[in-house]
Protein backbone atom coordinates (compact mmCIF):
# COMPACT_ATOMS: atom_id res chain seq x y z
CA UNK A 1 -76.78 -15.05 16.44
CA UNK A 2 -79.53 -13.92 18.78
CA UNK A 3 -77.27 -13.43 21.88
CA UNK A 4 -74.94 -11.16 19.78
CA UNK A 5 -78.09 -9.19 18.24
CA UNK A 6 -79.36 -8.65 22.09
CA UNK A 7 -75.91 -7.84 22.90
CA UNK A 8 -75.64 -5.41 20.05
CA UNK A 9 -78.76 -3.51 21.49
CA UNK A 10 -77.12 -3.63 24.15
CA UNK A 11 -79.39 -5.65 26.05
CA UNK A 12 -78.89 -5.57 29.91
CA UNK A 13 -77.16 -8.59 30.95
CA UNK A 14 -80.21 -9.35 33.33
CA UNK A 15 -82.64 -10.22 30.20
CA UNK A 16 -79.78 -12.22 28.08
CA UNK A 17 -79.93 -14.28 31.51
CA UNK A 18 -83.92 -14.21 31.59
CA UNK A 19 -84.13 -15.19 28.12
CA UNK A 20 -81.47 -17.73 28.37
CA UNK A 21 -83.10 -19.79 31.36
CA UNK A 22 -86.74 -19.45 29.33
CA UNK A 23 -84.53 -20.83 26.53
CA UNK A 24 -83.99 -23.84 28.69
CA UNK A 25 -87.42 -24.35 29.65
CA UNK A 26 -88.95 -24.60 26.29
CA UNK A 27 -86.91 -26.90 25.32
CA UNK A 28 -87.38 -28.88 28.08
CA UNK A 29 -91.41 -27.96 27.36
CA UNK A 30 -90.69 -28.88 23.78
CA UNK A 31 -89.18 -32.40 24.21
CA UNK A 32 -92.72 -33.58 24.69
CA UNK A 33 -94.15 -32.67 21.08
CA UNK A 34 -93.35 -32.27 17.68
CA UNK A 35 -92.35 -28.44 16.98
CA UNK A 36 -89.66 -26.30 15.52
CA UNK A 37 -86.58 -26.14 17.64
CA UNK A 38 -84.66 -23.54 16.00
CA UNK A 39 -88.18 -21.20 16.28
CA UNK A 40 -88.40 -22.19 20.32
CA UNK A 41 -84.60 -21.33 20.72
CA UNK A 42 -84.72 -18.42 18.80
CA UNK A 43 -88.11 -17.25 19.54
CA UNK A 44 -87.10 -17.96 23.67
CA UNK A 45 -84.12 -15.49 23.60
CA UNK A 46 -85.26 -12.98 22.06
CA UNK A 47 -88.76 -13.22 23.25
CA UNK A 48 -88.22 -9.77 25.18
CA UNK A 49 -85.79 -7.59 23.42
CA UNK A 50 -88.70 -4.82 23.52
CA UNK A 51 -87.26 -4.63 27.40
CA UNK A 52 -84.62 -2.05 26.00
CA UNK A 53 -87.67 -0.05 25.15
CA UNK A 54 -89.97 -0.60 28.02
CA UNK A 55 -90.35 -2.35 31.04
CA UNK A 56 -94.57 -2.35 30.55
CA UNK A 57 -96.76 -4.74 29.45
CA UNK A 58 -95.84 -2.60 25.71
CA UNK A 59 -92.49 -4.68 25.75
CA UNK A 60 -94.14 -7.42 23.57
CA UNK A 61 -95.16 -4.93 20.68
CA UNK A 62 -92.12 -3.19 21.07
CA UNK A 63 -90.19 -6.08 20.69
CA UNK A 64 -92.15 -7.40 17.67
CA UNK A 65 -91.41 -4.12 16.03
CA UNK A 66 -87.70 -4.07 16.60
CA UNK A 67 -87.66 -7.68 14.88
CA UNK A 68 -89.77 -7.09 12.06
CA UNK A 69 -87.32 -3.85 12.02
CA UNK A 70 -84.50 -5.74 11.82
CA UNK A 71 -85.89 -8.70 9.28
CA UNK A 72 -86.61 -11.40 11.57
CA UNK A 73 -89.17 -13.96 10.21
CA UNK A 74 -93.02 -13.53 11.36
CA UNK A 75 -92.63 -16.56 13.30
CA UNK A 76 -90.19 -15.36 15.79
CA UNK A 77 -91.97 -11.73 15.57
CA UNK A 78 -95.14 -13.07 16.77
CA UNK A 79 -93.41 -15.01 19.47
CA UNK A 80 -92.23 -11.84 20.70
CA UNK A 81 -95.71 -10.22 19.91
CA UNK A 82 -97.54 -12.61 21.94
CA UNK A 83 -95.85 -14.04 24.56
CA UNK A 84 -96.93 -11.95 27.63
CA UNK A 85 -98.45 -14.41 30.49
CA UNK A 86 -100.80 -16.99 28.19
CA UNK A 87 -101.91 -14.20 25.89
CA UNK A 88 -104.07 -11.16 25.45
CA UNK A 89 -107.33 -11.18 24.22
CA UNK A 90 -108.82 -8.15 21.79
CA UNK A 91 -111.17 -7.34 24.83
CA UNK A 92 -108.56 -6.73 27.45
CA UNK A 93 -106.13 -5.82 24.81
CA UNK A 94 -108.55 -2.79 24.00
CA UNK A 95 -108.88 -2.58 28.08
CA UNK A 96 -105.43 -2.38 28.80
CA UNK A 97 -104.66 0.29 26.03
CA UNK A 98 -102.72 -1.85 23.60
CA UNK A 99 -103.66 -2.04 19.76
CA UNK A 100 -107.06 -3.31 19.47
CA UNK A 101 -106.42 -6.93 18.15
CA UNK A 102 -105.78 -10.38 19.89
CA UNK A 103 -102.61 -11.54 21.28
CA UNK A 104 -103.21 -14.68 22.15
CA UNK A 105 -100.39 -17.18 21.48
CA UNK A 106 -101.82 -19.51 18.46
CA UNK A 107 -99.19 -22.47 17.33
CA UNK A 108 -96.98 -24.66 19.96
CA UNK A 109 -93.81 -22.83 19.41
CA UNK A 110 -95.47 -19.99 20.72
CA UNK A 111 -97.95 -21.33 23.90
CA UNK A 112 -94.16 -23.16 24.66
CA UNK A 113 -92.27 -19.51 24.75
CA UNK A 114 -95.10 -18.15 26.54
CA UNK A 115 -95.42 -20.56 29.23
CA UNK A 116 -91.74 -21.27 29.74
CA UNK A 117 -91.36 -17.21 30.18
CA UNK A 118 -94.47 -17.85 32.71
CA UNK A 119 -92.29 -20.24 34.77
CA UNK A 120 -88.76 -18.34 34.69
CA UNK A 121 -89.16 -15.80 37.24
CA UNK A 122 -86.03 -14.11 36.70
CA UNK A 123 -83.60 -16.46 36.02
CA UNK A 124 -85.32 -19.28 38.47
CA UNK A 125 -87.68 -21.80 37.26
CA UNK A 126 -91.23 -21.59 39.39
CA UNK A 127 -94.08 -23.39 39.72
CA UNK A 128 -97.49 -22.84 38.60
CA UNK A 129 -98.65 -21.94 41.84
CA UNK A 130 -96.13 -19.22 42.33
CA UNK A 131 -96.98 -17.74 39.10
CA UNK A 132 -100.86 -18.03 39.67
CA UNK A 133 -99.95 -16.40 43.50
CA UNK A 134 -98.02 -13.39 41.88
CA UNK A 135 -101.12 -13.09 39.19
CA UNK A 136 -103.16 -12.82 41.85
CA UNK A 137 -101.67 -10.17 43.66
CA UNK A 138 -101.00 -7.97 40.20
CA UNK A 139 -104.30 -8.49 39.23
CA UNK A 140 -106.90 -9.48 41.38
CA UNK A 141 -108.18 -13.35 42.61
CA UNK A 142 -110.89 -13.34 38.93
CA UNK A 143 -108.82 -12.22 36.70
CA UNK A 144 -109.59 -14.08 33.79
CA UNK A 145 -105.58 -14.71 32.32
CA UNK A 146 -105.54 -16.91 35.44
CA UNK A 147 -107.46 -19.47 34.00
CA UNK A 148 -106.29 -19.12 30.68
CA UNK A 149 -102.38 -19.68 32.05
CA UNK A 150 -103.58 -22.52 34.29
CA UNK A 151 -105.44 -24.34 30.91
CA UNK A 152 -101.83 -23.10 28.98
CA UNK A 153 -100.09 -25.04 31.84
CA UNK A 154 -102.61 -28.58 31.55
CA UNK A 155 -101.99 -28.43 27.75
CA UNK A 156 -98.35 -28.39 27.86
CA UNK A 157 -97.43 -30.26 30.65
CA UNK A 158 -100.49 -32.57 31.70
């Protein structure tokens, strides 16, 4: 169902392939605790359907809106709300122009969506250190979402 709904929106074929390999992560993520599979797959392909809107940081709220739009349940909404690197808190939230509130990934299904997405760089899976690297670059060597994706990292895979 949520292949054919990103298809519908017509979807570029690039994300359906994004979203498809962060589908495969979080499951592999997810074999290691006890969580909702049908949320992770779900929640994993359609974790950036706001793309057809925007390509900005935005994408997540975007996307959140079109699924709430289009009656998804709040679980798979918020996946899509909060899934950008290992979450935005209301300070930098408020810093970086989005709606003042946190987005900072809260249950498992979501820190699993979020971090696969972190270690899919296009349709390749990375490592931590490449993702850190890139951070770095985008955003300077203190950043604070470095540490909080590195602490994502140790709590879901040790």
């Amino acid at each position: 169902m949520s292949l054919k709904f990103l298809e519908d929106l017509k979807c570029s074929p690039y994300i359906i392939k994004h979203s498809s390999a962060v589908l495969d992560k979080a499951q592999e993520i997810s074999s290691n605790f006890d969580v909702d599979i049908d949320i992770i797959c779900e929640g994993s392909l359609l974790h950036d359907v706001g793309r057809i809107k925007t390509q900005e940081i935005r994408h997540g709220i975007e996307g959140a809106r079109i699924l709430q739009e289009h009656g998804f349940p709040p679980e798979i909404v918020r996946i899509a709300e909060v899934h950008i690197g290992a979450g935005i808190p209301l300070k930098e939230a408020v810093q970086m122009g989005l709606p003042p509130r946190d987005f900072m990934p809260v249950t498992l299904e979501e820190k699993i969506v979020a971090h696969a997405d972190n270690l899919i760089h296009g349709t390749r899976e990375v490592t931590l250190e490449f993702v850190v690297s890139k951070w770095q670059k985008r955003m300077g060597k203190d950043h604070p979402s470095l540490e909080r994706v590195k602490n994502l990292h140790e709590e879901l895979l040790g």
